[in-house]
Every structure is written in structure tokens, then in C-alpha cells.
N, C-alpha and C. Protein backbone atom coordinates (compact mmCIF):
# COMPACT_ATOMS: atom_id res chain seq x y z
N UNK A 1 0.83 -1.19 0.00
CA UNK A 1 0.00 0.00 0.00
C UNK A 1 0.87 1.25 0.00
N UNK A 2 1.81 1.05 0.91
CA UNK A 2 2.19 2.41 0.78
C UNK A 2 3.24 2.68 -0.51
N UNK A 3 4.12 1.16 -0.97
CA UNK A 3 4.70 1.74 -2.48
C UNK A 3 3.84 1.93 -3.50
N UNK A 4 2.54 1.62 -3.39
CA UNK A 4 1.60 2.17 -4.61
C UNK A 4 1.22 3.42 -4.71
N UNK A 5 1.09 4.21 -3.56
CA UNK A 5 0.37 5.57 -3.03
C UNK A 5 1.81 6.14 -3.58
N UNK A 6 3.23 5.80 -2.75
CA UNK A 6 4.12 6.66 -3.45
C UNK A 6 4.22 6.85 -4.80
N UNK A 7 3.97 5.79 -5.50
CA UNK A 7 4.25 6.06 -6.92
C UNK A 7 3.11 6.84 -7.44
N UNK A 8 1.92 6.83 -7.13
CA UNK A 8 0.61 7.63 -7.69
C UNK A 8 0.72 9.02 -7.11
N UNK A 9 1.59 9.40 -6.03
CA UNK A 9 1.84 10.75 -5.57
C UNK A 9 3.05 11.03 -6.83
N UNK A 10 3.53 10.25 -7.17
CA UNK A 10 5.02 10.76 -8.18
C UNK A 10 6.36 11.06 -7.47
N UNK A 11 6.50 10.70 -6.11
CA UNK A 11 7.88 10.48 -5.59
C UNK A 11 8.63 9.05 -5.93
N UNK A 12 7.98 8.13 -6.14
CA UNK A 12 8.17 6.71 -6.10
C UNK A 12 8.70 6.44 -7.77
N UNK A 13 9.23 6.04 -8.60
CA UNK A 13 9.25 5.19 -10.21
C UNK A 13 8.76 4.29 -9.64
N UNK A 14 7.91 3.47 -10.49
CA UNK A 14 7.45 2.68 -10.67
C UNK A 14 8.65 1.24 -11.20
N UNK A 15 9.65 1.77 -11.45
CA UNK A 15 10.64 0.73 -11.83
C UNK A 15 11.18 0.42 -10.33
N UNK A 16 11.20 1.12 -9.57
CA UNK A 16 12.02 1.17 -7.81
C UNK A 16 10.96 1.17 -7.02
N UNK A 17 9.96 -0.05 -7.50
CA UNK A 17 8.63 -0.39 -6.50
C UNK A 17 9.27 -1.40 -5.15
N UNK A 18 10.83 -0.67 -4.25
CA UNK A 18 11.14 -1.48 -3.81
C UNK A 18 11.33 -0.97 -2.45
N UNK A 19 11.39 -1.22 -0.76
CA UNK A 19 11.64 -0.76 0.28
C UNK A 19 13.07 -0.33 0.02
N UNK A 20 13.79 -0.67 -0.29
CA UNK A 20 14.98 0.22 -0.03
C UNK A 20 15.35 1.08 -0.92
N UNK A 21 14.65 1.41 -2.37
CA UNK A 21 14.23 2.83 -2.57
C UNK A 21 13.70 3.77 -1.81
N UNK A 22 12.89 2.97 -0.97
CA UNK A 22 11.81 3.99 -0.35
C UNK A 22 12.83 4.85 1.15
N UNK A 23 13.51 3.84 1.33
CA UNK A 23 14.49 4.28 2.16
C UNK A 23 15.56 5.27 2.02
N UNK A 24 15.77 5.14 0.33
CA UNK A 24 16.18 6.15 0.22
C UNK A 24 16.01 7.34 -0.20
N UNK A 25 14.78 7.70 0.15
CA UNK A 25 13.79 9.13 -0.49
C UNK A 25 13.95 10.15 0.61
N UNK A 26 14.38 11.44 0.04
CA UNK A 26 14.86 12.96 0.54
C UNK A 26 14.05 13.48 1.07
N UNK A 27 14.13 14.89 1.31
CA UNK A 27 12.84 15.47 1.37
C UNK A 27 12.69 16.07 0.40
N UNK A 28 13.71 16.48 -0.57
CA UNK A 28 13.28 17.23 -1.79
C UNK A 28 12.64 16.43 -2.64
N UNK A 29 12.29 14.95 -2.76
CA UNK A 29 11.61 14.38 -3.64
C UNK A 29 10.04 14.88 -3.36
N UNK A 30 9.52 15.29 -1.76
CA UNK A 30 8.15 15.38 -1.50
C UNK A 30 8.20 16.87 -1.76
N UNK A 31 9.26 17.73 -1.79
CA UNK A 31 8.92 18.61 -1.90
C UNK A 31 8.36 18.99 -3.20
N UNK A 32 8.93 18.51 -4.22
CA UNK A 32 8.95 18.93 -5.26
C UNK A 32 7.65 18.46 -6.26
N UNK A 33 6.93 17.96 -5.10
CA UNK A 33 5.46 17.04 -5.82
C UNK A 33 4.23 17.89 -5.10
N UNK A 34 4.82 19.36 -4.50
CA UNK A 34 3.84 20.01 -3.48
C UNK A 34 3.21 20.89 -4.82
N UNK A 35 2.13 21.47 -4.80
CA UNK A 35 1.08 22.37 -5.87
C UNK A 35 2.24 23.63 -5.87
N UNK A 36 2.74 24.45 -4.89
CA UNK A 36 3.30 25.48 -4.96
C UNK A 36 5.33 25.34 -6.12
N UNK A 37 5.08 24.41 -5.59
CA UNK A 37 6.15 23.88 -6.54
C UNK A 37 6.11 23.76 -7.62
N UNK A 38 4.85 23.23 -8.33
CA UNK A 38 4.45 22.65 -9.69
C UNK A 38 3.63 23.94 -10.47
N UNK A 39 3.57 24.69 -9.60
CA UNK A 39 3.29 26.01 -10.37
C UNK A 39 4.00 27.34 -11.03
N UNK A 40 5.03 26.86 -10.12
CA UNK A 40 6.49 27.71 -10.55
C UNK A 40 7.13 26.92 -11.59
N UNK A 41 6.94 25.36 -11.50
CA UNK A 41 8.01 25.19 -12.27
C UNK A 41 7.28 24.67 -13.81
N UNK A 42 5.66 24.78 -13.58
CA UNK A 42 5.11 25.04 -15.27
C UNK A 42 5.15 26.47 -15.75
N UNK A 43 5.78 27.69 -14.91
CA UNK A 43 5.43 28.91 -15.86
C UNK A 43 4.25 29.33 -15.35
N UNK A 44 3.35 28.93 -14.14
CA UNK A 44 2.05 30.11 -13.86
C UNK A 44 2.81 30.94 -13.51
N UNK A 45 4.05 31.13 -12.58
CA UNK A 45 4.12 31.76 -11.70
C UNK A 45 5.60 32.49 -12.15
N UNK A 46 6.08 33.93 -11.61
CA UNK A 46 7.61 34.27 -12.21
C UNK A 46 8.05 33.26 -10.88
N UNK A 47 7.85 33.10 -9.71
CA UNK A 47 8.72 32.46 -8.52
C UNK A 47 8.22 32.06 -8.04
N UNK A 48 8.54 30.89 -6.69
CA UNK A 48 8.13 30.82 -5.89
C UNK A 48 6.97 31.18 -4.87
N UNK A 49 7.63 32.16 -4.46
CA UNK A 49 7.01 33.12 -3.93
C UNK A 49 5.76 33.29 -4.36
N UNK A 50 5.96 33.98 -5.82
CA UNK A 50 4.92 34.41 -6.24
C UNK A 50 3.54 33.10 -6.90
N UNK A 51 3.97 31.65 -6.60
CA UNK A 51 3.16 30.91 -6.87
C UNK A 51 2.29 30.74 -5.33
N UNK A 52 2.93 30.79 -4.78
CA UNK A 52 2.11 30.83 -3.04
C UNK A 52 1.11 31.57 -3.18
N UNK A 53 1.31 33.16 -3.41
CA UNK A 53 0.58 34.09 -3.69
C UNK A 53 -0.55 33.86 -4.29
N UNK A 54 -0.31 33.84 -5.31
CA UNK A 54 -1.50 33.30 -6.66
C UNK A 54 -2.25 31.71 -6.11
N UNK A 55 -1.84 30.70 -5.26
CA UNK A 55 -2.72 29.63 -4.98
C UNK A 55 -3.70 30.32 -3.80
N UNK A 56 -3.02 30.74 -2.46
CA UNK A 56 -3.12 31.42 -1.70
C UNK A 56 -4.77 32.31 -1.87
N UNK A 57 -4.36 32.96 -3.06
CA UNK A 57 -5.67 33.85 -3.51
C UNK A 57 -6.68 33.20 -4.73
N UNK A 58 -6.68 31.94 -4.54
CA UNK A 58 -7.73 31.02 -5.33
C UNK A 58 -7.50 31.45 -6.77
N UNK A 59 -6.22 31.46 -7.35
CA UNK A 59 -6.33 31.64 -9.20
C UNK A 59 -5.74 30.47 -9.30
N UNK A 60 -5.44 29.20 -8.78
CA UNK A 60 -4.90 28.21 -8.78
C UNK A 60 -6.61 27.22 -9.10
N UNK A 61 -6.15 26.42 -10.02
CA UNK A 61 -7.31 24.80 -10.24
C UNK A 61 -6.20 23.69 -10.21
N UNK A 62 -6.78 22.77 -10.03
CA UNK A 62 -6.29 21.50 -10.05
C UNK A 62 -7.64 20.64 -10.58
N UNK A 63 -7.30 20.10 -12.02
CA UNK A 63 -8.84 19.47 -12.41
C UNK A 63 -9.76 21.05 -12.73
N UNK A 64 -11.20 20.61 -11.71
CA UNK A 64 -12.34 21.18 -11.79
C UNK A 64 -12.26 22.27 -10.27
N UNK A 65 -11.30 21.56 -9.60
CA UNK A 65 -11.65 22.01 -8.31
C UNK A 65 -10.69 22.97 -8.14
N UNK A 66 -11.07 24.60 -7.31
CA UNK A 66 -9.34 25.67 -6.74
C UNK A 66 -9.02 25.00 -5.73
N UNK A 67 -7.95 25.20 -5.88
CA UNK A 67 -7.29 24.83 -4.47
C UNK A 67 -6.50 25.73 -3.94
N UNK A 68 -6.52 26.26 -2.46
CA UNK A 68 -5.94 27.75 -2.34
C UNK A 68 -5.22 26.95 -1.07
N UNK A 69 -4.42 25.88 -1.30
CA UNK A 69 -3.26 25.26 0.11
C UNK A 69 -2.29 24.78 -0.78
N UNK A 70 -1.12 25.63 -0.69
CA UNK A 70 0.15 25.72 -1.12
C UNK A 70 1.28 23.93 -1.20
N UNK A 71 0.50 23.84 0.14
CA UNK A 71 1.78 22.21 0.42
C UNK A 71 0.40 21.05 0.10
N UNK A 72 -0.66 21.21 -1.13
CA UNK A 72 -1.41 20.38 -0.94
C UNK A 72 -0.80 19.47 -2.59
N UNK A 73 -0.19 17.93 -2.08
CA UNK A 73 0.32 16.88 -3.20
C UNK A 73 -0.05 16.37 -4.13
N UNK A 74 0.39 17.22 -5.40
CA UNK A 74 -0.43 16.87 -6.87
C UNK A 74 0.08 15.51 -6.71
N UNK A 75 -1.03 14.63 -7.29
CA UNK A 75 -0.33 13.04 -7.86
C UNK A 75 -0.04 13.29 -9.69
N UNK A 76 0.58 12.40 -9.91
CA UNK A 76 0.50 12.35 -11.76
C UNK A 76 -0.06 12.30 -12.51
N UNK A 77 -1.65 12.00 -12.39
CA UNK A 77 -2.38 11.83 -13.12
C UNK A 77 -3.35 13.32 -12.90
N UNK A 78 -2.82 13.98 -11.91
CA UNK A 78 -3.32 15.44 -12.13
C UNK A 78 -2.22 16.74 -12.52
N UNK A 79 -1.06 16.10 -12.46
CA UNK A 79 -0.08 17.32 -13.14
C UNK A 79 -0.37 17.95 -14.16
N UNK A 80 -1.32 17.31 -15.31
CA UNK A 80 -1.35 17.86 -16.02
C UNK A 80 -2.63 18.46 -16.45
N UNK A 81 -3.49 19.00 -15.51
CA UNK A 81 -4.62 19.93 -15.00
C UNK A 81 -4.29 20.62 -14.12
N UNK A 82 -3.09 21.56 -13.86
CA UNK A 82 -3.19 22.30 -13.30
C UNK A 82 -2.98 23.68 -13.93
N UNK A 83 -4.15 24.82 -13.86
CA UNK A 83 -4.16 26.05 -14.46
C UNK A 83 -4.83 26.58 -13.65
N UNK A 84 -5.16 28.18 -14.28
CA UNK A 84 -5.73 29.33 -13.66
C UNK A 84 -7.06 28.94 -13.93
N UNK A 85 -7.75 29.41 -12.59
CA UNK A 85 -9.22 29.51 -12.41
C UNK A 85 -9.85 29.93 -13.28
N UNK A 86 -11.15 29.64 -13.73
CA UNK A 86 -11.88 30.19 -14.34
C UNK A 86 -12.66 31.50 -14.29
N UNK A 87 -12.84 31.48 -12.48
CA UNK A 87 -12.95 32.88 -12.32
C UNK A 87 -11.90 34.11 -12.41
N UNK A 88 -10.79 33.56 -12.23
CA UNK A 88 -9.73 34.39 -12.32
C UNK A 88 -9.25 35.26 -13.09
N UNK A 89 -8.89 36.43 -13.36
CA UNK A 89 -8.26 37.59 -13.95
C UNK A 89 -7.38 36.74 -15.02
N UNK A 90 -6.51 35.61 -14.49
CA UNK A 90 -5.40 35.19 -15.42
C UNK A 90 -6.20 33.99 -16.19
N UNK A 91 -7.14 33.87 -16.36
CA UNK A 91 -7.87 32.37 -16.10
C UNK A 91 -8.77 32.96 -16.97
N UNK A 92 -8.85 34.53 -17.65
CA UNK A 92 -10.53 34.64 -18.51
C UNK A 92 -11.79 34.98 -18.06
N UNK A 93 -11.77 35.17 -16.31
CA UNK A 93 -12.34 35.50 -15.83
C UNK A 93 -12.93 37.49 -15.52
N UNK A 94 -13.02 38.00 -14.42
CA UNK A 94 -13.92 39.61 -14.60
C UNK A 94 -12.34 40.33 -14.44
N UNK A 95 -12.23 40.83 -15.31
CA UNK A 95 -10.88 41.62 -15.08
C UNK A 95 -10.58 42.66 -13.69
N UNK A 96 -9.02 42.40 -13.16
CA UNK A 96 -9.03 43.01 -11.77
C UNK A 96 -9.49 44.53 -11.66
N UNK A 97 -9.18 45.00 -10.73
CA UNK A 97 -9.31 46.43 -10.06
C UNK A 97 -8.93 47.61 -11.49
N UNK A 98 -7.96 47.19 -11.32
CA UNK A 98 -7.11 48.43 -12.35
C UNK A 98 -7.62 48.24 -13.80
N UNK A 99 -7.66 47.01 -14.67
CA UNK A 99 -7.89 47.09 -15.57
C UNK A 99 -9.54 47.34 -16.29
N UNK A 100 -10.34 47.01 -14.59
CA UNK A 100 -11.69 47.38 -14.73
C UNK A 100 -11.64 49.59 -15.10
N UNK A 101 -11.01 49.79 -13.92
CA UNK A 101 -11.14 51.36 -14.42
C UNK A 101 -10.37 51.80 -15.39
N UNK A 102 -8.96 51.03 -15.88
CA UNK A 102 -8.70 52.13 -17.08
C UNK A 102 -10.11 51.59 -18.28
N UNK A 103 -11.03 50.60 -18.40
CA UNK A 103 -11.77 50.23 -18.93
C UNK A 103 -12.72 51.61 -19.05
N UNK A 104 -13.09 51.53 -17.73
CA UNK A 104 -14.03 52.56 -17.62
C UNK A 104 -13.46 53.89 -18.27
N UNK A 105 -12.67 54.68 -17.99
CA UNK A 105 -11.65 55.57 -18.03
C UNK A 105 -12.12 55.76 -19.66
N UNK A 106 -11.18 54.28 -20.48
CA UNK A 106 -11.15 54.77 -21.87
C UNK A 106 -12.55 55.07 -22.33
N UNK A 107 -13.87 54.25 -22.03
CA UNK A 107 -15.00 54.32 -22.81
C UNK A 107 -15.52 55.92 -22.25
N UNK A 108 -15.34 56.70 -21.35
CA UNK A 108 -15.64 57.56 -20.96
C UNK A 108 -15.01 58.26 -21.64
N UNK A 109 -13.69 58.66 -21.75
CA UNK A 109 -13.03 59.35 -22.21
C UNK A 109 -13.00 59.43 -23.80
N UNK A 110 -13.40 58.33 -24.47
CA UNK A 110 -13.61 58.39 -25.98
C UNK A 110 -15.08 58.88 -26.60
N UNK A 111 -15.33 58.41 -25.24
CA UNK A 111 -17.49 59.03 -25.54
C UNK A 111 -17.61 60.61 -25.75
N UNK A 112 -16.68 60.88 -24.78
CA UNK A 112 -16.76 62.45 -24.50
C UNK A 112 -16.26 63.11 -25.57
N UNK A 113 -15.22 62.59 -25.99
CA UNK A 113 -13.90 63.19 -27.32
C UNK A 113 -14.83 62.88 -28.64
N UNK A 114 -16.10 62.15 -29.18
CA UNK A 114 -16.84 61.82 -30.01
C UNK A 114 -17.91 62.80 -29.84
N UNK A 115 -18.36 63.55 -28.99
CA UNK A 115 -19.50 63.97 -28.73
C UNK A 115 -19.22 65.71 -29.12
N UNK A 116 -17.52 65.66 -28.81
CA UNK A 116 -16.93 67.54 -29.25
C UNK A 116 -16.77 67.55 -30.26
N UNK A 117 -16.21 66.32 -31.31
CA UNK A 117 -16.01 66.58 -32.54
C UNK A 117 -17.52 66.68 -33.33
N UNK A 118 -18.39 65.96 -33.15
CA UNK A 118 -20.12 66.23 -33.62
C UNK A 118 -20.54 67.63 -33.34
N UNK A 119 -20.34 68.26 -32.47
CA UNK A 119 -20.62 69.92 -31.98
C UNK A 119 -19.54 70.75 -33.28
């Protein structure tokens, strides 16, 4: 049980389905199978850091579901569903703060500049 779970978490090969592989596993092997990890190192994120951030504040999916817990262990058969939310700014979702008002800003500001040249 437990060399099957390792290998479906993705610390384990499946060729070294053996206890004294398992004996010899780091901590950087678990680290590196954590969501905050796997988001930096597909390109959501410029760093670290900044992948915490972004799970942290729910623009993180895994599958169907967000997941906003940084040390929570993608297995392999979900590495490759992990993207930006659907609600999310980066994800296609309602655009943030800032880009909502220069929004506003321009349609105001072009309405007005259309309405002097007609006069």
C-alpha cells in the first residue's frame, strides 16, 4: 500500500517499486510534488514566492476544483490539470481592479472626445 500511493503521488518510479528505494527518499523528492512547486516550475508563476501568492488567492485549479493550500500533493495523473481559475483575472475571468477602471476611463473618455467633434 504504501509503495503504490508513493508512486501515484510521483515520488516513487514505478521501476524502484522497492523498500529500499523507499528508504532512500529525501525530502526534496516530497517537496517537489507540493502544488506550490508545480506552479512555478510550469510557468504560472515568475517564482516561488509568487506561486504561493496566486494559490493562496484562489487563481490556482487542479482538475475542476481551486485549491488555495500551497503544500497540498499533486499526484501524476493530475499534473497535467493544473491552471488558472476560471474565475480568475489570469484564467478569462472579470478583469481586476485596475484594468476594470482604465476600462471605464477609456470608454468615458472616448465618448466624450466623439460627442466635441459632432458639436
Amino acid at each position: 500500500a504504501l509503495l503504490r500511493r508513493l508512486v501515484r503521488i510521483g515520488v516513487l518510479d514505478e521501476s524502484r517499486m522497492k523498500l529500499d528505494y523507499v528508504l532512500g527518499l529525501k525530502i526534496e523528492d516530497f517537496l517537489e510534488r507540493r502544488l506550490q512547486t508545480q506552479v512555478f516550475k510550469l510557468g504560472l508563476a515568475k517564482s516561488i514566492h509568487h506561486a504561493r501568492v496566486l494559490i493562496r488567492q484562489r487563481h490556482i485549479r487542479v482538475r475542476r476544483q481551486v485549491v488555495n493550500i500551497p503544500s497540498f500533493v499533486v499526484r501524476l495523473d493530475s499534473q497535467k490539470h493544473i491552471d488558472f481559475s476560471l474565475k480568475s483575472p489570469f484564467g478569462g475571468g472579470r478583469p481586476g481592479r485596475v484594468k476594470r477602471k482604465n476600462m471605464k476611463k477609456n470608454q468615458g473618455g472616448s465618448g466624450g472626445a466623439a460627442e466635441e467633434e459632432e458639436d
